[in-house]
Protein backbone atom coordinates (compact mmCIF):
# COMPACT_ATOMS: atom_id res chain seq x y z
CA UNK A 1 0.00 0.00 0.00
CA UNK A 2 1.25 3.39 -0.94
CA UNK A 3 2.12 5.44 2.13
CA UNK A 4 0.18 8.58 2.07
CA UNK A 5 2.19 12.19 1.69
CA UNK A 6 1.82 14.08 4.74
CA UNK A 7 0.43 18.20 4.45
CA UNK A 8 2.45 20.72 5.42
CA UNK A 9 0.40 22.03 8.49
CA UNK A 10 0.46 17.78 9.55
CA UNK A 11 4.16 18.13 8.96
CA UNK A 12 4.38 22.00 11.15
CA UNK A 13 2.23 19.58 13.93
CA UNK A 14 5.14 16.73 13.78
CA UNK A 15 7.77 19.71 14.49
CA UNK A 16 9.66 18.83 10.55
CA UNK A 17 11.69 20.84 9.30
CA UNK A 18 10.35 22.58 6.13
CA UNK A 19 11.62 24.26 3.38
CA UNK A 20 12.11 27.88 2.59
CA UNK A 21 9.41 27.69 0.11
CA UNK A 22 6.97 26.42 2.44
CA UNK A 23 7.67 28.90 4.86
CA UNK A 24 7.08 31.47 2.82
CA UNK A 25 3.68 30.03 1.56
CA UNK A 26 2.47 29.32 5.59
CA UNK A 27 3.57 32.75 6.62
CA UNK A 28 1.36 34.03 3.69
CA UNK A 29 -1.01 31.62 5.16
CA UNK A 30 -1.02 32.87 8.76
CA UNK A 31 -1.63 36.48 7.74
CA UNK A 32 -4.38 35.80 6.31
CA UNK A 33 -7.56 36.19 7.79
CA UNK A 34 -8.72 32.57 7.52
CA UNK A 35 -5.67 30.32 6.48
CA UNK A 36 -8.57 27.28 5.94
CA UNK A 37 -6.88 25.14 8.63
CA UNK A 38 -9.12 23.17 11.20
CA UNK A 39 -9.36 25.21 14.87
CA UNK A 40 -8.30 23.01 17.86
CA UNK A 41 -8.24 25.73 20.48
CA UNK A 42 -10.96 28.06 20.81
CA UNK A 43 -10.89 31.02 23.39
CA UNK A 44 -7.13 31.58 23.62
CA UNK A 45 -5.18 33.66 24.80
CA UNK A 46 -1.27 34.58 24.33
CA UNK A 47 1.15 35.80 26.24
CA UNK A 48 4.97 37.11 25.21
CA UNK A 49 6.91 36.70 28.82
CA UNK A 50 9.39 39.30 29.54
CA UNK A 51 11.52 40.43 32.20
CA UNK A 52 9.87 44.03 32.94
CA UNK A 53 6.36 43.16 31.46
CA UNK A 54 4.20 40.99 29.10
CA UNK A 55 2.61 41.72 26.32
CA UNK A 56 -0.71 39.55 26.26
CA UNK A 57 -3.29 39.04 23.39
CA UNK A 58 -6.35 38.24 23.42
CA UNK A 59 -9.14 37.25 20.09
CA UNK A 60 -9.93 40.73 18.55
CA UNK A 61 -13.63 40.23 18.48
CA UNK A 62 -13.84 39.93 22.96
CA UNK A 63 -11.67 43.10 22.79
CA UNK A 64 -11.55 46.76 21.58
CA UNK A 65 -7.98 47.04 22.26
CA UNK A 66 -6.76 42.64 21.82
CA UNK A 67 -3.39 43.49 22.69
CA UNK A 68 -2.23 44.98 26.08
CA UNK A 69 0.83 45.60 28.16
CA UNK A 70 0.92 44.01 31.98
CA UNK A 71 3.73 44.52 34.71
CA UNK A 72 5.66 42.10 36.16
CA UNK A 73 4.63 42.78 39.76
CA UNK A 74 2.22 40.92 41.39
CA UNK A 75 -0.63 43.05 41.30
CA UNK A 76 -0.12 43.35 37.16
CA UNK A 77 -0.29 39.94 37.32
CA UNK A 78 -3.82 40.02 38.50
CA UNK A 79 -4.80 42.58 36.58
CA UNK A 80 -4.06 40.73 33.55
CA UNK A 81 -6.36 37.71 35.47
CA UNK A 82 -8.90 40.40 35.75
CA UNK A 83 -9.01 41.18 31.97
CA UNK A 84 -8.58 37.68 30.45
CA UNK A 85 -11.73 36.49 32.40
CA UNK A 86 -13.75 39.64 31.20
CA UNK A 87 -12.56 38.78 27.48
CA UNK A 88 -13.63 35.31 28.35
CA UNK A 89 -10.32 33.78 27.80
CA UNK A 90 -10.07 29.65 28.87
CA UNK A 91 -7.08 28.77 27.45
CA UNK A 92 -3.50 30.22 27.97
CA UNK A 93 -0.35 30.14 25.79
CA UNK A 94 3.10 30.89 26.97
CA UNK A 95 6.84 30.52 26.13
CA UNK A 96 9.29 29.62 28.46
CA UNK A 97 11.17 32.80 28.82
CA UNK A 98 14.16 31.85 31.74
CA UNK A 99 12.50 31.48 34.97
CA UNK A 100 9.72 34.69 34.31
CA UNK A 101 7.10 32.45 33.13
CA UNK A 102 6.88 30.70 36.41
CA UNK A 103 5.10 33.17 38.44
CA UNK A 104 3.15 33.91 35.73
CA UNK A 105 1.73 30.38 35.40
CA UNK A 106 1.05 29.85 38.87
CA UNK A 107 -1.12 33.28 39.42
CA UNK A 108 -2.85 32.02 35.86
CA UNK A 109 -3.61 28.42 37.23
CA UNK A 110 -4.69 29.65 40.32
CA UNK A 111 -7.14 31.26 38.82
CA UNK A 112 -8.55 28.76 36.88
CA UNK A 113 -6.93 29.13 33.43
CA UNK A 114 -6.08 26.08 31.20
CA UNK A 115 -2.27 27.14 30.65
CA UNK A 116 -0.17 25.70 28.16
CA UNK A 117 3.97 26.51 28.82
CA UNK A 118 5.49 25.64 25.07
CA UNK A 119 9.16 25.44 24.78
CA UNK A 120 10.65 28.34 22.78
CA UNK A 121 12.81 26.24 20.59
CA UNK A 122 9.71 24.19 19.02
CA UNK A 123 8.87 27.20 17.43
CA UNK A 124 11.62 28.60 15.81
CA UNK A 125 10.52 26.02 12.83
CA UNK A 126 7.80 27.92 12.12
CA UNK A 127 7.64 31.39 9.88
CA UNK A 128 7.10 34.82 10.57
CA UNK A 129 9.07 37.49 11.62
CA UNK A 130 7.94 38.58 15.13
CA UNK A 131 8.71 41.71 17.16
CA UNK A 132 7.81 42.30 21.09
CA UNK A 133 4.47 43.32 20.21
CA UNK A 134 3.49 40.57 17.62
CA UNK A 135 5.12 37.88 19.42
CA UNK A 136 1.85 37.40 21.52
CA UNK A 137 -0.71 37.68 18.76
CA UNK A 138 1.79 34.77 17.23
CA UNK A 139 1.70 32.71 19.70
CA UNK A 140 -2.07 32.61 19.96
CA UNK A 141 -2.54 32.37 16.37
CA UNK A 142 -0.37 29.10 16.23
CA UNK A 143 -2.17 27.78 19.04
CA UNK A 144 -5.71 28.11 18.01
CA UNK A 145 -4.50 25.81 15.01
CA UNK A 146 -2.64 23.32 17.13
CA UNK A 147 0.68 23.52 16.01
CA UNK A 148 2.42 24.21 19.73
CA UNK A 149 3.13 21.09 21.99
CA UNK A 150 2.41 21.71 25.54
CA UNK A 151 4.87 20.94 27.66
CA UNK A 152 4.87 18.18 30.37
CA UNK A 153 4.10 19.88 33.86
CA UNK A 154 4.58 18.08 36.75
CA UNK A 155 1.60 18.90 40.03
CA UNK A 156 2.01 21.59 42.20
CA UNK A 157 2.43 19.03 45.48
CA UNK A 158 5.56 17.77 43.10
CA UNK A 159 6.95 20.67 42.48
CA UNK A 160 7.91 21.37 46.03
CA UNK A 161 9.93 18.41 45.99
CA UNK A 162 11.42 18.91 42.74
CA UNK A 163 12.60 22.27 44.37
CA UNK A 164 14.59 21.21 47.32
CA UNK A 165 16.11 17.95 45.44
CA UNK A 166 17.61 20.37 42.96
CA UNK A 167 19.14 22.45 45.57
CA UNK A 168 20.00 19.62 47.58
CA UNK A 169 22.18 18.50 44.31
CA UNK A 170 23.56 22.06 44.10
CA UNK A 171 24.91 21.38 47.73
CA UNK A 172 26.32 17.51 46.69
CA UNK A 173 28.01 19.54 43.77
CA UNK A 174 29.52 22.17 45.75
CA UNK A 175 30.92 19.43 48.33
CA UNK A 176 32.40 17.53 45.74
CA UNK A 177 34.55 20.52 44.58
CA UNK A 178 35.44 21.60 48.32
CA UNK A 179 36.81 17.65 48.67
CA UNK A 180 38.78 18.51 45.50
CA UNK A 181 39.93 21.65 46.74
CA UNK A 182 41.18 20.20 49.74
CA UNK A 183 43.00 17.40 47.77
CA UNK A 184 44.56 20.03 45.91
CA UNK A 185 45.31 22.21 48.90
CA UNK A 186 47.29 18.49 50.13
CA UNK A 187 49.21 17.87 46.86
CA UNK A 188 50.42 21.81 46.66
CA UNK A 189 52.19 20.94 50.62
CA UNK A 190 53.26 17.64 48.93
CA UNK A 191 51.31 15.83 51.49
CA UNK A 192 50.46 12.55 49.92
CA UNK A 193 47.39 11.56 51.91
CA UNK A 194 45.55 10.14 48.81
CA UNK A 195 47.91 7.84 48.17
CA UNK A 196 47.36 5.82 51.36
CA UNK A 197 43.62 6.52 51.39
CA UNK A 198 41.65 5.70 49.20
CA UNK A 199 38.44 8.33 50.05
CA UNK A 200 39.63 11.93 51.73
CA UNK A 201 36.11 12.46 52.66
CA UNK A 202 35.67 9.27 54.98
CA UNK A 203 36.29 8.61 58.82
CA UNK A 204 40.45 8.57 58.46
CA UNK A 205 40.50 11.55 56.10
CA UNK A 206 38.43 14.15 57.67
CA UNK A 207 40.38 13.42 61.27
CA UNK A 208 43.34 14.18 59.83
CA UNK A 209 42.28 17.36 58.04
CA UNK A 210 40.58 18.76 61.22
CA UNK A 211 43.83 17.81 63.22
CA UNK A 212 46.45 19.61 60.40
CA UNK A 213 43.96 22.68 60.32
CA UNK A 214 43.48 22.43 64.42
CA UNK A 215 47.93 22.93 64.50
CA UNK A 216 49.35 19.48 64.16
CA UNK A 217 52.05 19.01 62.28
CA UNK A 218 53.24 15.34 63.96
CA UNK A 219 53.19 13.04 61.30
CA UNK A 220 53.22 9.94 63.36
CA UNK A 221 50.29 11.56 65.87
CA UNK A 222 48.65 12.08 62.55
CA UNK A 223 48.30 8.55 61.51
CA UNK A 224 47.20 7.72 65.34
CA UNK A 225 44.10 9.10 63.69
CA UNK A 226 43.93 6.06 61.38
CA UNK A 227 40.96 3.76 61.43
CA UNK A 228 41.43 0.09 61.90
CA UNK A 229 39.55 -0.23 58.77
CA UNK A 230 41.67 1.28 56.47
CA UNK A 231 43.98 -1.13 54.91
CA UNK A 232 46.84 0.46 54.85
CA UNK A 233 49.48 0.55 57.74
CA UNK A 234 50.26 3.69 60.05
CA UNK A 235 53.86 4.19 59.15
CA UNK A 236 52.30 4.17 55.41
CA UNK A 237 50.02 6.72 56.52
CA UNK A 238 52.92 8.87 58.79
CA UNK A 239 54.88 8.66 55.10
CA UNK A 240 52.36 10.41 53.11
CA UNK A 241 52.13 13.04 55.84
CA UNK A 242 55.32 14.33 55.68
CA UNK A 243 55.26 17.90 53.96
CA UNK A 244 56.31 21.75 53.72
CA UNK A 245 53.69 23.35 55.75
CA UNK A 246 53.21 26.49 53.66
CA UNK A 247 50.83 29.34 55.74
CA UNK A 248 49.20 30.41 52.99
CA UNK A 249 48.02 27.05 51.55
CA UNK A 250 46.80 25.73 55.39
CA UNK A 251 44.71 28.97 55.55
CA UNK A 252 42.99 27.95 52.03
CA UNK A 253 42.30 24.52 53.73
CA UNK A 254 41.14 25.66 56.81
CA UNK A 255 38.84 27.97 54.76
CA UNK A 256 37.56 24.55 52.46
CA UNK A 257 37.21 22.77 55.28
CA UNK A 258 34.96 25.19 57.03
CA UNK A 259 32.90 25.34 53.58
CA UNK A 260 32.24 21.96 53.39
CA UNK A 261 31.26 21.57 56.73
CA UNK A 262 28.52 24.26 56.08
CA UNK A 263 27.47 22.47 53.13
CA UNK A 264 27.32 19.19 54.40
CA UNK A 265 24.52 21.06 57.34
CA UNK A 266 22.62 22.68 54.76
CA UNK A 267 22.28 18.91 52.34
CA UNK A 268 21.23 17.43 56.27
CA UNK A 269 18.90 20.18 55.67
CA UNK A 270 17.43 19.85 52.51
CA UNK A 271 16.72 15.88 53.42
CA UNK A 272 14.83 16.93 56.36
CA UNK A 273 12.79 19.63 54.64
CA UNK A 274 12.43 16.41 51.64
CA UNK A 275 11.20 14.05 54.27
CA UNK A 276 8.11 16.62 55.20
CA UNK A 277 7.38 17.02 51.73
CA UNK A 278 7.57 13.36 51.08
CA UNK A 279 5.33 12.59 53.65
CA UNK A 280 2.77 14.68 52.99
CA UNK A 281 2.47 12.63 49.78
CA UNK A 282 -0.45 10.32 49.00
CA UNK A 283 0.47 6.84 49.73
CA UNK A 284 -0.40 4.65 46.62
CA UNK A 285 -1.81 1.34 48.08
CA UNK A 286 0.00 -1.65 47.98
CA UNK A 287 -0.73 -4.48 45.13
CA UNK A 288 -0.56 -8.48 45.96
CA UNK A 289 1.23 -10.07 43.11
CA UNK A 290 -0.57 -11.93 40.57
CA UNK A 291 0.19 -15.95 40.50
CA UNK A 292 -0.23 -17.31 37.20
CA UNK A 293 -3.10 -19.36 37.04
CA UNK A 294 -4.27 -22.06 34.15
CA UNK A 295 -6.95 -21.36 32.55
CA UNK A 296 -10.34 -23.42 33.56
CA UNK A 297 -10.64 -27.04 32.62
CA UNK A 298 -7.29 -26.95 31.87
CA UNK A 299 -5.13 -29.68 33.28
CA UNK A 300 -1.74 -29.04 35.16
CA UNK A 301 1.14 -29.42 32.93
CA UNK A 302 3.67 -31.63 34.44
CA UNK A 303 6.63 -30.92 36.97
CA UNK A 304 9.32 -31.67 34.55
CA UNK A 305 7.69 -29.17 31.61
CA UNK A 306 7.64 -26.67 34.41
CA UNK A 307 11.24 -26.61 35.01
CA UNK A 308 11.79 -26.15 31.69
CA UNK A 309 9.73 -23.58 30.76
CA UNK A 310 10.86 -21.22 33.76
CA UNK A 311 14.10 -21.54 31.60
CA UNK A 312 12.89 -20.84 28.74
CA UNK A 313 10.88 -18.16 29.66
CA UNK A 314 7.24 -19.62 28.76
CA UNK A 315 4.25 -19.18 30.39
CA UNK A 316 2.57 -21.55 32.65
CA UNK A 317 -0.36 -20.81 31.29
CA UNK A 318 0.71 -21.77 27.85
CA UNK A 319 2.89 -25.19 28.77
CA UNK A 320 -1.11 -26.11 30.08
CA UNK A 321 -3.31 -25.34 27.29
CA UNK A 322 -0.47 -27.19 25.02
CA UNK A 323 0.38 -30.34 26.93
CA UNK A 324 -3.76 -30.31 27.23
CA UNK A 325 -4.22 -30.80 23.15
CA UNK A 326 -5.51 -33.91 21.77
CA UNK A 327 -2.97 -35.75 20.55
CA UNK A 328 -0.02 -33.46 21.77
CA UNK A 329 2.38 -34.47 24.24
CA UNK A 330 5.55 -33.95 23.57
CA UNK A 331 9.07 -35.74 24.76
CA UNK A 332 10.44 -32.12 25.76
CA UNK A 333 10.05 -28.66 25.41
CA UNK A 334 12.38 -28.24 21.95
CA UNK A 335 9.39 -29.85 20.11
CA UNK A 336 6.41 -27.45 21.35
């Protein structure tokens, strides 16, 4: 069967890529007043996100003036609420514009809007040239004919989670370069702790750190500091301690140290402030596992086609209904 050609708007709804022909012919298409595509959104409005304000537009025939100019500040934002619902606006289409379209979402959805966040970059395949003012009317007019994909937004009672995990890796992040810091901070002295240990950050390391920052400079009362765990000896250990004690590198470690102390309180934090979060979550019930069961009047295959077909991978179920045929029983399970 021949495999049908796709239009160009079904193509502009798959995101393809089109030529500079085409684009020319849909932008003549868009400026028109009816471009004779199907309408998928009805009552929509659009919104161009900025930094200082945001220009919204709304159908021209709920109007006088379709396209206005709201503030940033809170109590634009709801004055923009205020005039949607009197132009009887449902739907609402934004970009994601850096982090500015967030507050603007949640006032909208608060409200009771159907919003729609679309990612800047699945537009750019589409034509027309667009300046601050347009960019709104755009938006909408692309909407109404369903060529912008949504994108996914998790709930609000997620989003709070979402929130501290992502700091709480910020904090992971930072620690990790603070360990590395402090391992440089080692190798500049020519202290050779990592190569007797295998983790600075564990039991053996950190006591050793807090001692050298805390004024010892003993080598062998160093390694005293050694857990039995760690594999290698003390006199290894005293070894790798032995270095020139520069002031201006220990008051760099003393100052990483003190860092990633601080940021291993604040990740304590964050995990605390994750557990509320987390258990103010719904708890999805728990569901008893399914046995296989053969199907009625079915006999029970037997114990030696069992084995076999946990092996191989074949249902109970199926080893049943075939050792159950008339006139089928096979000598093992290569000839079912």
């Amino acid at each position: 069967m021949a495999k049908r050609n796709r239009s160009t708007f079904e193509r502009l709804q798959r995101g393809e890529r089109l030529s500079r022909r085409e684009r020319k012919q849909i932008e003549r298409q868009f400026q028109a007043a009816e471009p004779g595509w199907e309408i998928v959104h009805r009552n929509v409005a659009g919104i161009d996100v900025g930094n200082e304000s945001h220009f919204v537009a709304v159908d021209p025939r709920q109007a006088d003036q379709p396209v206005r100019e709201f503030g940033s500040w809170t109590a634009g934002l709801h004055q923009m609420v205020d005039w949607l619902k009197t132009c009887q606006v449902q739907r609402v289409v934004l970009q994601t514009t850096g982090v500015y379209w967030i507050p603007v979402q949640d006032v909208l959805e608060k409200a009771g809007f159907e919003v729609a966040v679309v990612d800047a970059r699945g537009t750019k395949n589409l034509p027309g040239r667009k300046s601050d003012v347009q960019e709104c009317q755009w938006i909408r007019k692309l909407d109404i004919y369903g060529l912008l994909r949504g994108c996914f937004q998790v709930p609000d009672s997620i989003r709070s989670i979402r929130t501290i995990w992502r700091l709480r890796q910020r904090w992971v992040e930072d620690a990790g370069r603070s360990i590395q810091q402090m391992q440089k901070a080692l190798t500049l002295m020519n202290v050779q702790l990592a190569n007797a240990i295998t983790d600075l950050s564990g039991q053996t390391g950190m006591a050793i750190l807090r001692a050298i920052v805390g004024g010892e400079r003993n080598p062998w009362t160093l390694a005293k500091l050694r857990d039995p765990r760690i594999q290698a000896s003390e006199e290894e250990i005293a070894h790798s301690l032995q270095g020139n004690w520069r002031e201006d590198i220990l008051f760099e470690l003393e100052q990483v140290l003190a860092a990633y102390d601080f940021q291993l309180q604040q990740i304590e934090k964050c995990e605390q402030q994750l557990e509320k979060y987390m258990k103010a979550q719904p708890t999805r019930p728990a569901v008893a596992p399914v046995l296989a069961q053969a199907a009625p009047g079915v006999e029970e295959a037997p114990q030696k086609y069992k084995k076999k077909s946990r092996k191989m991978g074949i249902p109970l179920t199926q080893v049943n209904a075939i050792s159950s045929m008339p006139g089928c029983k096979p000598k093992s399970m290569r000839e079912m």
